[in-house]
PDB file of N, CA and C in Angstrom:
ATOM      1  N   UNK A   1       7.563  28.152   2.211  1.00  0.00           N
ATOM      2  CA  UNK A   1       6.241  28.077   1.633  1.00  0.00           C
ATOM      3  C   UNK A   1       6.189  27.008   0.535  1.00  0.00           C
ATOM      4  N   UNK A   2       6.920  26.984  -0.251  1.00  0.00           N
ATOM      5  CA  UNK A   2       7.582  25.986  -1.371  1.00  0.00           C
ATOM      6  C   UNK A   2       7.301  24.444  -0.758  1.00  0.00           C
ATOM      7  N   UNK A   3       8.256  24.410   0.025  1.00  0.00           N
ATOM      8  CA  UNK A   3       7.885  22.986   1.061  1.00  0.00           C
ATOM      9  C   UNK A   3       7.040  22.670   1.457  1.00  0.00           C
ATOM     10  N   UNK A   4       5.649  23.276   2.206  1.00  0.00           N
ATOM     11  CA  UNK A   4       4.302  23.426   2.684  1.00  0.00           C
ATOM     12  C   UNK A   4       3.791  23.341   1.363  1.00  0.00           C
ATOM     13  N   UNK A   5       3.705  23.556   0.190  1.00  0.00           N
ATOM     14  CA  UNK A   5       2.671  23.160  -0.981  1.00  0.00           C
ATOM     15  C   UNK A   5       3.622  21.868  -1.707  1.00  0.00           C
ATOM     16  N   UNK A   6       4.468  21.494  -1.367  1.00  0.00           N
ATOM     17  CA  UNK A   6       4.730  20.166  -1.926  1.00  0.00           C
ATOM     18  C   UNK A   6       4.391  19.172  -0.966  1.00  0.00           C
ATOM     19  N   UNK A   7       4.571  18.836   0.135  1.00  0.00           N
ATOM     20  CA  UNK A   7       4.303  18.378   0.912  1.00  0.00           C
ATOM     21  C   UNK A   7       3.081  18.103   0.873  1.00  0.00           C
ATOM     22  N   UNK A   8       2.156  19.156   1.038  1.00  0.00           N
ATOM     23  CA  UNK A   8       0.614  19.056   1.054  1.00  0.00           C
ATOM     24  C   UNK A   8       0.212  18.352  -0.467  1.00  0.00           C
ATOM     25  N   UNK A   9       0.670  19.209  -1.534  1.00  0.00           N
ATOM     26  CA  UNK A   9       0.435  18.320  -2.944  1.00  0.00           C
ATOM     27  C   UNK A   9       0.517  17.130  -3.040  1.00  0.00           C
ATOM     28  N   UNK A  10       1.575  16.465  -2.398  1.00  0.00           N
ATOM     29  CA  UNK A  10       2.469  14.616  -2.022  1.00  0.00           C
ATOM     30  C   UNK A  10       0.832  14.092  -1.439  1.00  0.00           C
ATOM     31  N   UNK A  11       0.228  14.824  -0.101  1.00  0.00           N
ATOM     32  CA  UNK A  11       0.112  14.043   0.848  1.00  0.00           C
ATOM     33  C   UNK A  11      -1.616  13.922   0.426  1.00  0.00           C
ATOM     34  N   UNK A  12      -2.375  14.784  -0.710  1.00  0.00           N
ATOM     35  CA  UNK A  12      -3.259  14.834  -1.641  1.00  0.00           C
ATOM     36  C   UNK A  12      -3.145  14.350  -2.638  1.00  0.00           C
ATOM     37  N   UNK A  13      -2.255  13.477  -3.421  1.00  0.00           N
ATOM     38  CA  UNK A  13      -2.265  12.910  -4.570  1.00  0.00           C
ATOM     39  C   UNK A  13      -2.088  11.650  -3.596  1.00  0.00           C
ATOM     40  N   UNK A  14      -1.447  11.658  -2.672  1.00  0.00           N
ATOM     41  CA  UNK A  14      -1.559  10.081  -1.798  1.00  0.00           C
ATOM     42  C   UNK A  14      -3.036   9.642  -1.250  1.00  0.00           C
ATOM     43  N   UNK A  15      -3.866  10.355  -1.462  1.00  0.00           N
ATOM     44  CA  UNK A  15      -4.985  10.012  -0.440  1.00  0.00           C
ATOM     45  C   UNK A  15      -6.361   9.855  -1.716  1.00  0.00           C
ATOM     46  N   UNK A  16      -5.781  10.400  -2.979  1.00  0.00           N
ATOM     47  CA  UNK A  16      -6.575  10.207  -3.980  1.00  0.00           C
ATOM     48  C   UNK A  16      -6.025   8.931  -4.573  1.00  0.00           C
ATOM     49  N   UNK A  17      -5.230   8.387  -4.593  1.00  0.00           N
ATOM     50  CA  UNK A  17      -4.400   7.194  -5.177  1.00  0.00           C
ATOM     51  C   UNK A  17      -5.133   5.987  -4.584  1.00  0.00           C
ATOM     52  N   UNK A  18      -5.201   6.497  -3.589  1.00  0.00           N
ATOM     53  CA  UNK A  18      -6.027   4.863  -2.610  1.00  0.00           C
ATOM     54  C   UNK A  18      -6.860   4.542  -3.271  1.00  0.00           C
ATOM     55  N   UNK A  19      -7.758   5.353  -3.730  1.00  0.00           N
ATOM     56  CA  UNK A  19      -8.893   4.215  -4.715  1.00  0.00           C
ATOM     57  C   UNK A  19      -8.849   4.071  -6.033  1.00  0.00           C
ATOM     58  N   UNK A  20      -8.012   3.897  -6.684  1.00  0.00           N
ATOM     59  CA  UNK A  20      -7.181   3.703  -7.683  1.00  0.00           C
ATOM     60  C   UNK A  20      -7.372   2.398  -8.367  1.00  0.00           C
ATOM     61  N   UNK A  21      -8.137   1.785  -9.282  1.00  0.00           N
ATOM     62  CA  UNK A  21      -7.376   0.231 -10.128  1.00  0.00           C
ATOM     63  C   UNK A  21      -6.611   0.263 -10.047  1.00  0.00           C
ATOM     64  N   UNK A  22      -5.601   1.294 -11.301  1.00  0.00           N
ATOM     65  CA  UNK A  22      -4.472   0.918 -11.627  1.00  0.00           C
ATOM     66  C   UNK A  22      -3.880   2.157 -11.334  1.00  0.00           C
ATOM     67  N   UNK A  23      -2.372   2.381 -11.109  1.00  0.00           N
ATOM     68  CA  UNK A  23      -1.766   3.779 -11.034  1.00  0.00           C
ATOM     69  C   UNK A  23      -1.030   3.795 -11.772  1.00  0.00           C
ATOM     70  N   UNK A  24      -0.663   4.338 -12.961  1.00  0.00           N
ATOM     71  CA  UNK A  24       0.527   4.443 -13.842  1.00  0.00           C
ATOM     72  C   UNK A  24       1.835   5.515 -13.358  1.00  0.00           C
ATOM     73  N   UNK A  25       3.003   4.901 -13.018  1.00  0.00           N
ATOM     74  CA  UNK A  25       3.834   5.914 -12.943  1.00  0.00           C
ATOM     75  C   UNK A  25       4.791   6.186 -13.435  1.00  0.00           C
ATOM     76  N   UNK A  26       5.252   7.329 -14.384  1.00  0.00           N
ATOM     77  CA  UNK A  26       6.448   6.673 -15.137  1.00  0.00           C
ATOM     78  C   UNK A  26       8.003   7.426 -14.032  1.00  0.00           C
ATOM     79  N   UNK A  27       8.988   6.663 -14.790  1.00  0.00           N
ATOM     80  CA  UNK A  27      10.105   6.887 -13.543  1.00  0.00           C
ATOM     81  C   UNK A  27      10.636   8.149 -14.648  1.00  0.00           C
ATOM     82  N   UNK A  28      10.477   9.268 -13.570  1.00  0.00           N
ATOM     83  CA  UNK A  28      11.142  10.272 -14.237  1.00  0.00           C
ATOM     84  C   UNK A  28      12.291  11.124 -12.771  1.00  0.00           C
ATOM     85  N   UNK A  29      12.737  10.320 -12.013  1.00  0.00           N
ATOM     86  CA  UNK A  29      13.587  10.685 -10.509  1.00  0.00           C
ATOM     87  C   UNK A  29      14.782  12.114 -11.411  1.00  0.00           C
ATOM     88  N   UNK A  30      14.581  12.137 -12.382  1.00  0.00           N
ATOM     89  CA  UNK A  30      15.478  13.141 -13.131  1.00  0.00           C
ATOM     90  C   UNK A  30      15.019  14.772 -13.180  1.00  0.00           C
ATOM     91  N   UNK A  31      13.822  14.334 -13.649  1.00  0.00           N
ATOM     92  CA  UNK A  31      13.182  15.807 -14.761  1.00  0.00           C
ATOM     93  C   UNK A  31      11.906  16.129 -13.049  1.00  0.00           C
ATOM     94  N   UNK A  32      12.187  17.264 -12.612  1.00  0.00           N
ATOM     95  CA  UNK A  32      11.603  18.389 -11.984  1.00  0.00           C
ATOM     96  C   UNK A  32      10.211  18.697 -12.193  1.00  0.00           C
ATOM     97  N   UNK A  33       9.275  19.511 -11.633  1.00  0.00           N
ATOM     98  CA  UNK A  33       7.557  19.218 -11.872  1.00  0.00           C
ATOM     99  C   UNK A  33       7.740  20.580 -13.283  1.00  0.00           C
ATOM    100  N   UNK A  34       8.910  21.428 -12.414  1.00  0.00           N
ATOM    101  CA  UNK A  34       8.716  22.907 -13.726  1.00  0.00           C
ATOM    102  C   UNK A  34      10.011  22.565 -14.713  1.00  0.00           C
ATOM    103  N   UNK A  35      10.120  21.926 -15.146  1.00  0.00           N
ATOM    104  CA  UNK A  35      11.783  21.519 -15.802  1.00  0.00           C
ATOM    105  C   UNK A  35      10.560  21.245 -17.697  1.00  0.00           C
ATOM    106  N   UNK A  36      10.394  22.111 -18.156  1.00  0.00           N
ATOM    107  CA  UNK A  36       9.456  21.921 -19.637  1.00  0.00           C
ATOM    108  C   UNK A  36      10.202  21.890 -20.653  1.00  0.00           C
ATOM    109  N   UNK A  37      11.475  21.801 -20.307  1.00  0.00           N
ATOM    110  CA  UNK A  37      12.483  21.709 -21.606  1.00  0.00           C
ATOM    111  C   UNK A  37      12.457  20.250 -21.338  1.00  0.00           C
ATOM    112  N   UNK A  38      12.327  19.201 -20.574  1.00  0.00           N
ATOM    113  CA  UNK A  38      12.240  17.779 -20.248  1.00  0.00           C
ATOM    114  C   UNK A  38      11.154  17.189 -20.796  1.00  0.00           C
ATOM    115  N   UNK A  39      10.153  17.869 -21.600  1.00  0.00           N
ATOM    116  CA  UNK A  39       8.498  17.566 -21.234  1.00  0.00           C
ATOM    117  C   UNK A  39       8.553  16.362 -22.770  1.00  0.00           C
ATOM    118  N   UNK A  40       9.629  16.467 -23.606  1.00  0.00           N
ATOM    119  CA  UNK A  40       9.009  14.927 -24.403  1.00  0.00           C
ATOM    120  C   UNK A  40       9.056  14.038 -24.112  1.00  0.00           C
ATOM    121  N   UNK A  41      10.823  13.940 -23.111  1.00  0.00           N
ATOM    122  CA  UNK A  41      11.238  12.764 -22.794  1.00  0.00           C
ATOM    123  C   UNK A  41      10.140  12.583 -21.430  1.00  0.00           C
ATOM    124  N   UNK A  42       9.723  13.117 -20.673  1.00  0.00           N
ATOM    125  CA  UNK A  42       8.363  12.943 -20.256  1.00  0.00           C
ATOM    126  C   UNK A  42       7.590  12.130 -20.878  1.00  0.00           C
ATOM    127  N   UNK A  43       6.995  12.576 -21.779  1.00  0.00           N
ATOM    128  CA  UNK A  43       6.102  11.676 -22.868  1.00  0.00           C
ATOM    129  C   UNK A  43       6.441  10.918 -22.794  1.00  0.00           C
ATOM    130  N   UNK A  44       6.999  10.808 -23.196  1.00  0.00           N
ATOM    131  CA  UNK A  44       8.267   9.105 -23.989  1.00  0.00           C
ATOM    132  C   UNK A  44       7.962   8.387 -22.971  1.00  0.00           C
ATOM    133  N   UNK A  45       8.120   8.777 -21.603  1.00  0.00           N
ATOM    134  CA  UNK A  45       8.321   7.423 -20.918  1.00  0.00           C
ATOM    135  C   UNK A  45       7.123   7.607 -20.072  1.00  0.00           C
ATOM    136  N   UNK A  46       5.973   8.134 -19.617  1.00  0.00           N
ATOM    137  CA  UNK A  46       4.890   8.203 -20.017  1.00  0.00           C
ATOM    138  C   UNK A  46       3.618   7.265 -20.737  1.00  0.00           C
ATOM    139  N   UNK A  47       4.636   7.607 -21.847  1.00  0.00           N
ATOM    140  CA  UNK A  47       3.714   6.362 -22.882  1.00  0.00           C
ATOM    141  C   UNK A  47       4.489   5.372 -22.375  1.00  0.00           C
ATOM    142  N   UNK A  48       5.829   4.686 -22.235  1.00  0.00           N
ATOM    143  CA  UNK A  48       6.186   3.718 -21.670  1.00  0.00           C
ATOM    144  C   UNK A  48       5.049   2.987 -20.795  1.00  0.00           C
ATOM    145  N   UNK A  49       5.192   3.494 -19.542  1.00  0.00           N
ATOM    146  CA  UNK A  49       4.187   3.065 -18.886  1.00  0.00           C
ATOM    147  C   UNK A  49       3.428   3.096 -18.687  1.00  0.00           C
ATOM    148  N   UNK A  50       2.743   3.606 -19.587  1.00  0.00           N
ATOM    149  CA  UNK A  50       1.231   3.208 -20.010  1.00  0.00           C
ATOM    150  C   UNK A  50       0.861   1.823 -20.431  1.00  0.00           C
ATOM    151  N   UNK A  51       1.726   1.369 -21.825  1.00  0.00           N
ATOM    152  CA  UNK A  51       1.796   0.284 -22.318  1.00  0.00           C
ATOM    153  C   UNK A  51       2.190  -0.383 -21.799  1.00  0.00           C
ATOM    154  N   UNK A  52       3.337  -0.814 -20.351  1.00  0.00           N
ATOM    155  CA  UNK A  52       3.751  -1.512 -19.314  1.00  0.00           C
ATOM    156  C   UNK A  52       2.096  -1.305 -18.626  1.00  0.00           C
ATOM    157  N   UNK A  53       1.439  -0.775 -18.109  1.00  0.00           N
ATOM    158  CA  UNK A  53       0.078  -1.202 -17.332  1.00  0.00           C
ATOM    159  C   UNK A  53      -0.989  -1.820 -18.052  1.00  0.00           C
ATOM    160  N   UNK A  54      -1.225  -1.869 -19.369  1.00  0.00           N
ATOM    161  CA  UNK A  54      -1.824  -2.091 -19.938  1.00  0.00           C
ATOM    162  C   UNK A  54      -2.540  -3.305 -19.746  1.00  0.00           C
ATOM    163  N   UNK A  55      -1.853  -4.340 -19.533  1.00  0.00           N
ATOM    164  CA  UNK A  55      -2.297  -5.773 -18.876  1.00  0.00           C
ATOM    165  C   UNK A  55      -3.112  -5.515 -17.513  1.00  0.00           C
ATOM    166  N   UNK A  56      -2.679  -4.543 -16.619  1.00  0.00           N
ATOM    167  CA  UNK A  56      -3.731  -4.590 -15.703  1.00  0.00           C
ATOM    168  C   UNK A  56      -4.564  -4.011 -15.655  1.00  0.00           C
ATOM    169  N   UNK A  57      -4.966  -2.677 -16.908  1.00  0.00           N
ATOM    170  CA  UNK A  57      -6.006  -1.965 -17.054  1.00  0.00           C
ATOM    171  C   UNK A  57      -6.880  -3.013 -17.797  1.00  0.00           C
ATOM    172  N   UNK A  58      -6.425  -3.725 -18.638  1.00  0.00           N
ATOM    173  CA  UNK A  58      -7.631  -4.812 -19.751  1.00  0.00           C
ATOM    174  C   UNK A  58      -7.970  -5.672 -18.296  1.00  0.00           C
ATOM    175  N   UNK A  59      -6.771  -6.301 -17.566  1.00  0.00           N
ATOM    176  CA  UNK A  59      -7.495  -7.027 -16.532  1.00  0.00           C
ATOM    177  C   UNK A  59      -8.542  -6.771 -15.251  1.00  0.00           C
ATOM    178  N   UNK A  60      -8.430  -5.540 -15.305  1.00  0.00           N
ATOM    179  CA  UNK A  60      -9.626  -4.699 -14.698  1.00  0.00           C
ATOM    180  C   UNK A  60     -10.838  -4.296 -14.944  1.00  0.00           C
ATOM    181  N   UNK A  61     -10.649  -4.226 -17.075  1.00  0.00           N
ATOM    182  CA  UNK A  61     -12.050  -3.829 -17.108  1.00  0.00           C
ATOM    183  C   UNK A  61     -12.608  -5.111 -17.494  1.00  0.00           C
ATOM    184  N   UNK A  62     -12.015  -6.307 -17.520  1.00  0.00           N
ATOM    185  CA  UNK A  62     -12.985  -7.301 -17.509  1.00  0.00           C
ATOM    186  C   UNK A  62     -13.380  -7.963 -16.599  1.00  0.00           C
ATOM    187  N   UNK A  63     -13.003  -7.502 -15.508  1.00  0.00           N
ATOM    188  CA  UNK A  63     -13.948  -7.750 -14.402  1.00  0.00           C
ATOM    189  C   UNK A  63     -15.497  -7.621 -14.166  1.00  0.00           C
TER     190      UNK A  63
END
């Protein structure tokens, strides 16, 4: 059941992404969706890439 709602979750955040400007993602291949003892260093890199997109969010809204 576990597998059937990730799967489906994956294949619904993929189909909302398509119309997307920009997608920010930060690389977290470490820290788990329920892992909340992880959740600053989350942040942390998070805000990373935020400020890494930043150039293409300003270059978007001045379109």
């Amino acid at each position: 059941m576990w597998q059937t709602t990730t799967i489906m979750g994956g294949a619904i955040a993929a189909n909302e992404l398509k119309g997307a400007d920009v997608v920010i993602r930060p690389r977290l291949p470490y820290v788990k969706s329920w892992d909340f003892t992880a959740r600053n260093e989350a942040m942390i890199e998070g805000e990373r890439a935020a400020l890494a997109a930043l150039p293409a969010i300003k270059q978007k809204l001045l379109r």
